[in-house]
Protein backbone atom coordinates (compact mmCIF):
# COMPACT_ATOMS: atom_id res chain seq x y z
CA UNK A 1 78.30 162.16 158.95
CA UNK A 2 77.17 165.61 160.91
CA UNK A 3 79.65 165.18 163.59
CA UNK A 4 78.54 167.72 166.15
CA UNK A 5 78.81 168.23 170.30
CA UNK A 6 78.85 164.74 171.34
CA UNK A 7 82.23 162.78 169.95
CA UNK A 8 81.17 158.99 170.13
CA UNK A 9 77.75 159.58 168.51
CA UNK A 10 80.11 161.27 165.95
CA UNK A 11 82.26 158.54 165.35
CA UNK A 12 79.04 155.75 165.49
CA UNK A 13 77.59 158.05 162.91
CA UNK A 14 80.69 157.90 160.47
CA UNK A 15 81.08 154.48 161.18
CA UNK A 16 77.71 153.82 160.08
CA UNK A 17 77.80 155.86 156.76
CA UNK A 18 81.08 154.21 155.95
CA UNK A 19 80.26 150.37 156.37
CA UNK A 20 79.23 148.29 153.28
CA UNK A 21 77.45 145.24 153.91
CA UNK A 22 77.93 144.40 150.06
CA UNK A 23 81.69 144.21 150.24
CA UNK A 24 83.85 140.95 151.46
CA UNK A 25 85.21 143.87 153.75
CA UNK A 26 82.69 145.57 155.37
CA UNK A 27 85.12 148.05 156.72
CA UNK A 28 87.01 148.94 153.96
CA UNK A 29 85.87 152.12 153.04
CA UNK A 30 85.62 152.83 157.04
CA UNK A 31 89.34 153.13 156.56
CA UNK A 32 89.38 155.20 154.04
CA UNK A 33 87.40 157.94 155.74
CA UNK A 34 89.13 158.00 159.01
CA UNK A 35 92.95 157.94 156.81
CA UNK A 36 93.04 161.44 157.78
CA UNK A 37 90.97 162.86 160.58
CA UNK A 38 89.58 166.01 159.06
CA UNK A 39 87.75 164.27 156.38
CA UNK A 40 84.94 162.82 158.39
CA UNK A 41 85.01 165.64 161.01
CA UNK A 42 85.31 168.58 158.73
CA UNK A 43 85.29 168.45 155.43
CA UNK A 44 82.73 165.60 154.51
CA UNK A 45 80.97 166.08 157.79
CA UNK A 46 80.14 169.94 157.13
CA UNK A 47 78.36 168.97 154.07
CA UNK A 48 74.82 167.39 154.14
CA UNK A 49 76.34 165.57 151.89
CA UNK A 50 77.86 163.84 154.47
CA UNK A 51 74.98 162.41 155.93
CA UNK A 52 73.63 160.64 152.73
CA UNK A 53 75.26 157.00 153.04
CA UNK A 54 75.39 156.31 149.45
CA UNK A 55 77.20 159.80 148.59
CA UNK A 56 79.54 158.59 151.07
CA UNK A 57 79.83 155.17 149.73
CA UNK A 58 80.04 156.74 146.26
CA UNK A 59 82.54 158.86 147.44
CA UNK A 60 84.91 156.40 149.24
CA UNK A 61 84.64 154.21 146.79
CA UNK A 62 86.05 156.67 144.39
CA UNK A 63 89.00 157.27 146.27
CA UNK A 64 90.09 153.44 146.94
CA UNK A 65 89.35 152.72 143.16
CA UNK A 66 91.74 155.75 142.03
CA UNK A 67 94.42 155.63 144.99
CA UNK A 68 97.31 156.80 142.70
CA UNK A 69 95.43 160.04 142.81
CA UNK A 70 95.05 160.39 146.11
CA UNK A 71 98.49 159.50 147.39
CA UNK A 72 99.33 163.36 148.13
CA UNK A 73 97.90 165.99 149.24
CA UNK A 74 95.00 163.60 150.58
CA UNK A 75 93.27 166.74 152.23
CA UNK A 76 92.59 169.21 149.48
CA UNK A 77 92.21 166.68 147.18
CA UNK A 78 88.83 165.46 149.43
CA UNK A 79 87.78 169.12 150.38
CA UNK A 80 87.84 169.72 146.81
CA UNK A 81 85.52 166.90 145.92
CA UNK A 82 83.14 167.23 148.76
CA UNK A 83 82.68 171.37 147.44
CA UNK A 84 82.14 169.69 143.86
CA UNK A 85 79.57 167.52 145.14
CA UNK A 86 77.63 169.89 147.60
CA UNK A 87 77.60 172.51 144.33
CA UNK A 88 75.78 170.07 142.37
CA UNK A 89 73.50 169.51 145.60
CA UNK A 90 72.79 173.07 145.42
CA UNK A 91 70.57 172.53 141.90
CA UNK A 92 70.06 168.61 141.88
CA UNK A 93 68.63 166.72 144.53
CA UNK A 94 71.18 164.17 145.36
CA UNK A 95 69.59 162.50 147.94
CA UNK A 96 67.59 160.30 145.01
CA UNK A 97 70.80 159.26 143.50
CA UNK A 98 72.85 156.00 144.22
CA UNK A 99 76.58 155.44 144.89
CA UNK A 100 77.64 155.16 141.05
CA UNK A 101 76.15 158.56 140.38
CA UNK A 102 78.86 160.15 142.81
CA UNK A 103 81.38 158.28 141.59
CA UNK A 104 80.61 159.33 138.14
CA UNK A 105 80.62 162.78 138.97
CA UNK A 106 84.14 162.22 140.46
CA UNK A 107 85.46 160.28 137.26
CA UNK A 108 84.05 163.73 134.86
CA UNK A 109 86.77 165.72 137.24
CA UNK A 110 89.48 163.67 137.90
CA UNK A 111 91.77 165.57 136.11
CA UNK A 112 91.39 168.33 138.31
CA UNK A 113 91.84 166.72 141.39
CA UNK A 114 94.94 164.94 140.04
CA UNK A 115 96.47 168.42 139.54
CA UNK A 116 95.77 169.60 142.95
C-alpha cells in the first residue's frame, strides 16, 4: 500500500491490498482501511508492511473482528499496531507468513492497544 507521487495508482494499490475474494463482501475490509484517511496513506502505507496483502488482510481483519477496541482513538490505535508489526519485520521475515499470523500477533497485544 506504498502510496507515493501519483494519487489514483495510490488508491488502486490500497484497493487492491484491501479486497478479499474469500469473503461474501469483497469490500469489507476496503472500508475499514479508508475509515480514516491516514491509515492507508500514512501510517500503513509507510511501512513495507503495507505492501504485503495478507499483513493487510491480517491486519484489517483484526480490527473488524475487535471493533469495540477500535471505536476511539482509531488513529493511534492503528499507528501503534502497524510499529508493532514492522518491529517484528525487523528480525522475522513476514513476508512468508499468512493473514492469521498478523492477527495473532495483534490478539498477544490487545491489551495495549485497548489502553491507548
Amino acid at each position: 500500500m506504498y502510496i507515493e507521487n501519483h494519487a489514483l495508482s495510490g488508491l488502486w494499490w490500497a484497493v487492491y491490498l484491501s479486497v478479499d475474494e474469500s469473503r461474501s463482501e469483497k469490500y469489507e475490509l476496503t472500508e475499514i482501511l479508508f475509515r480514516q484517511l491516514d491509515f492507508p496513506t500514512r501510517t500503513l502505507g509507510t511501512y513495507k508492511l503495507g505492501r504485503h496483502k495478507e499483513a493487510v488482510i491480517g491486519i484489517l481483519e483484526f480490527i473488524l473482528e475487535n471493533e469495540d477496541i477500535f471505536k476511539g482513538k482509531f488513529e493511534g490505535k492503528t499507528r501503534f499496531i502497524t510499529k508493532h508489526l514492522n518491529l517484528i519485520g525487523g528480525v522475522k521475515p513476514i513476508s512468508y507468513y499468512d493473514r492469521s499470523y498478523f492477527k495473532s500477533e495483534l490478539q498477544k497485544i490487545s491489551g495495549k492497544i485497548q489502553s491507548i
